[in-house]
Protein backbone atom coordinates (compact mmCIF):
# COMPACT_ATOMS: atom_id res chain seq x y z
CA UNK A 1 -23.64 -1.52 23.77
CA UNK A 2 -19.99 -1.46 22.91
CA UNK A 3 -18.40 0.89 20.80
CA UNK A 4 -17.50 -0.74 17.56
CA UNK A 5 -15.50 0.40 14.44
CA UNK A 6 -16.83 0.19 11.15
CA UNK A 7 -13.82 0.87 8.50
CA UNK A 8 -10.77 1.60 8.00
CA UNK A 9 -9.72 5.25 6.51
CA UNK A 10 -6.34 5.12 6.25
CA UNK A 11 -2.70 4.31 7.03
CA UNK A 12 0.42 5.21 7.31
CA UNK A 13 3.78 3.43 5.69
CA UNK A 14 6.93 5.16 6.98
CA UNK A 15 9.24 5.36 3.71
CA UNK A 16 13.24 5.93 2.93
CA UNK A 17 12.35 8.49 0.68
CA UNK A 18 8.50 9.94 -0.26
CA UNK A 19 9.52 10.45 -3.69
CA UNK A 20 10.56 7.61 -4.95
CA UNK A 21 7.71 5.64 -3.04
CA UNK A 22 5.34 7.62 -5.05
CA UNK A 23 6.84 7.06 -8.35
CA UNK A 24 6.53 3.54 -7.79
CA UNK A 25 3.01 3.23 -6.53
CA UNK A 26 1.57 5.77 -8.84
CA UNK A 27 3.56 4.03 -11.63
CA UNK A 28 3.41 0.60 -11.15
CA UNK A 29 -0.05 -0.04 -8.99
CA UNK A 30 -2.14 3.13 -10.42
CA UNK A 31 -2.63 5.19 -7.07
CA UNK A 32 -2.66 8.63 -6.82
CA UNK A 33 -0.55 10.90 -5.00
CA UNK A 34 -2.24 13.61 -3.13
CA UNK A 35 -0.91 16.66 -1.54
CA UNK A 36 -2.63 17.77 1.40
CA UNK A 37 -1.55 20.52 4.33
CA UNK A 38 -3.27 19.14 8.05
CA UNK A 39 -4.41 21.65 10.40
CA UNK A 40 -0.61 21.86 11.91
CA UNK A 41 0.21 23.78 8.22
CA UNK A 42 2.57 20.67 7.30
CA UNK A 43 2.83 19.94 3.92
CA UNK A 44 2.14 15.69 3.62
CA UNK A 45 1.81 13.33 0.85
CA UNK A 46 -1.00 10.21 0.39
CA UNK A 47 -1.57 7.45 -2.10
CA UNK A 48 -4.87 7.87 -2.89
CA UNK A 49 -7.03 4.58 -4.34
CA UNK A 50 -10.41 3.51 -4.17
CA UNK A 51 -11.59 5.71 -0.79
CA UNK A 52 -8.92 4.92 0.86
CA UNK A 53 -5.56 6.75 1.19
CA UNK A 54 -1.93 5.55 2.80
CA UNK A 55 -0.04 8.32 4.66
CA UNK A 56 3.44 8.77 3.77
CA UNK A 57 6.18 9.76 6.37
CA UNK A 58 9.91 10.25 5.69
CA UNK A 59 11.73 7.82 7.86
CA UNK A 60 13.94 10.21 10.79
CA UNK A 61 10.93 13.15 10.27
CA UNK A 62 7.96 11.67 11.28
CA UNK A 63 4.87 12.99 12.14
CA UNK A 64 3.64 13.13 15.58
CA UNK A 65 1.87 11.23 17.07
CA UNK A 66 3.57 7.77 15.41
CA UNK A 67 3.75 4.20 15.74
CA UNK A 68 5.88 2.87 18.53
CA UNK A 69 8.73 1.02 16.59
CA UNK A 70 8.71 2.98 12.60
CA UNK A 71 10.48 1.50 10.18
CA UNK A 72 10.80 1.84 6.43
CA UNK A 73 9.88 -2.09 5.10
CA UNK A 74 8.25 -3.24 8.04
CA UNK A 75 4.04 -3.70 6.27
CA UNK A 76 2.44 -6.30 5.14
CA UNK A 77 -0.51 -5.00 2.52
CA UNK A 78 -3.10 -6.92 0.63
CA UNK A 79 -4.69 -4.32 -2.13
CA UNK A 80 -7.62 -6.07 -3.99
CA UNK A 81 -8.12 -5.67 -8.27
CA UNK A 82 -10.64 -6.34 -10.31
CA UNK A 83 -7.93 -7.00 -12.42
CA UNK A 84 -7.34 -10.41 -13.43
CA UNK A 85 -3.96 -11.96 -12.16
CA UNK A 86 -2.92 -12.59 -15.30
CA UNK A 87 -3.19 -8.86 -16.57
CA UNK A 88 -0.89 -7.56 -13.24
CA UNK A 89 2.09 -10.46 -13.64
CA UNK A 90 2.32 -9.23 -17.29
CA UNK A 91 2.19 -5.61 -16.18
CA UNK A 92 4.75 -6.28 -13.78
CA UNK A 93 7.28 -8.63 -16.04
CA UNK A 94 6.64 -5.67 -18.39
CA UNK A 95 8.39 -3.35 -15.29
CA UNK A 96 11.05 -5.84 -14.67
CA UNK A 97 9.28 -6.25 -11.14
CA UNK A 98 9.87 -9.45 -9.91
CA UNK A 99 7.09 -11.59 -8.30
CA UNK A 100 7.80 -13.74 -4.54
CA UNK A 101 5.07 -15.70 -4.91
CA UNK A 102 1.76 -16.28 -6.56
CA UNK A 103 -0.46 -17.11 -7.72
CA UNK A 104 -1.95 -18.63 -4.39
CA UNK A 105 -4.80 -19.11 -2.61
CA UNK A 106 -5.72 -17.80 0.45
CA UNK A 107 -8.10 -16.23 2.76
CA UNK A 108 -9.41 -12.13 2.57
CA UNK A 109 -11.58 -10.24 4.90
CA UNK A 110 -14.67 -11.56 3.42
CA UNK A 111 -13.55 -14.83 2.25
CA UNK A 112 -12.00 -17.09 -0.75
CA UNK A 113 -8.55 -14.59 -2.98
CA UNK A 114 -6.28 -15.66 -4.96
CA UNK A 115 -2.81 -13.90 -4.77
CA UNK A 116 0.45 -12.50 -5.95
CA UNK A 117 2.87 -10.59 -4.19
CA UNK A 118 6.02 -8.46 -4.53
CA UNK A 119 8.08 -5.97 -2.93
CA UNK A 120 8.24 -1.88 -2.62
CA UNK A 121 10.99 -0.27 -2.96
CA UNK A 122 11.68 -0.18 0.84
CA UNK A 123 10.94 -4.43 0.90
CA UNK A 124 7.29 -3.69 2.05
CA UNK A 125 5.65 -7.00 1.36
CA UNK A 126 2.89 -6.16 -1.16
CA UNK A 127 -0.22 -8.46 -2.20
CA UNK A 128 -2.27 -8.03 -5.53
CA UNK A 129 -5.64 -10.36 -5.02
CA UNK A 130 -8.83 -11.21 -6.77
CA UNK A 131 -11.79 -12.38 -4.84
CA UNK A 132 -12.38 -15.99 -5.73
């Protein structure tokens, strides 16, 4: 049999600066930020949502072991809400965050979303979707 994964647990988004990343995703998208020392004795910071978590490392002091090419801006994330739509493009207007598109249809893991996205502060592409 062939060794399959089942989930995914977390990720990491290398950032311009940590604090300012967590302002905005605590603030504007309700995640958590988590303070957590690895075995190493680093001190790190997460966004915590759901059970899932997104590593934060400052852009030029990295963790090891990293990606091959890092690079504040550079992700593509789809978070899912049970939110309606309507409710987060209100929040946002409400923020003065600006929307790049939405709402559209298009195609999750497990089928049928509709979508909005906008930006980070680093330009991180960032999609809010229901499940159809």
């Amino acid at each position: 049999m062939t060794p399959h994964v089942t989930s995914l647990d977390h990720l990491v988004l290398t950032v311009a600066e940590v604090e300012v990343t967590i302002g905005f995703y605590v603030g504007l998208l309700g995640m958590t930020a988590d303070r957590f020392t690895p075995a190493d004795g680093s001190t790190r910071w997460a966004l915590s949502f759901g059970v899932q978590k997104i590593n934060l490392h400052q852009a030029g002091a990295e963790f090891e072991p990293k990606a091959g090419a890092v690079m504040p801006g550079s992700a593509d994330l789809c978070f899912l809400s049970d939110t309606p739509l309507e409710e987060w493009q209100a929040h946002l207007a409400a923020k003065g965050v600006k929307l790049e598109d939405g709402p559209v249809q298009r195609t999750g893991a497990t089928g049928p979303i509709t979508s909005i996205y906008l930006r980070d502060p680093d330009g991180n592409l960032l999609e809010i979707s229901n499940r159809a």
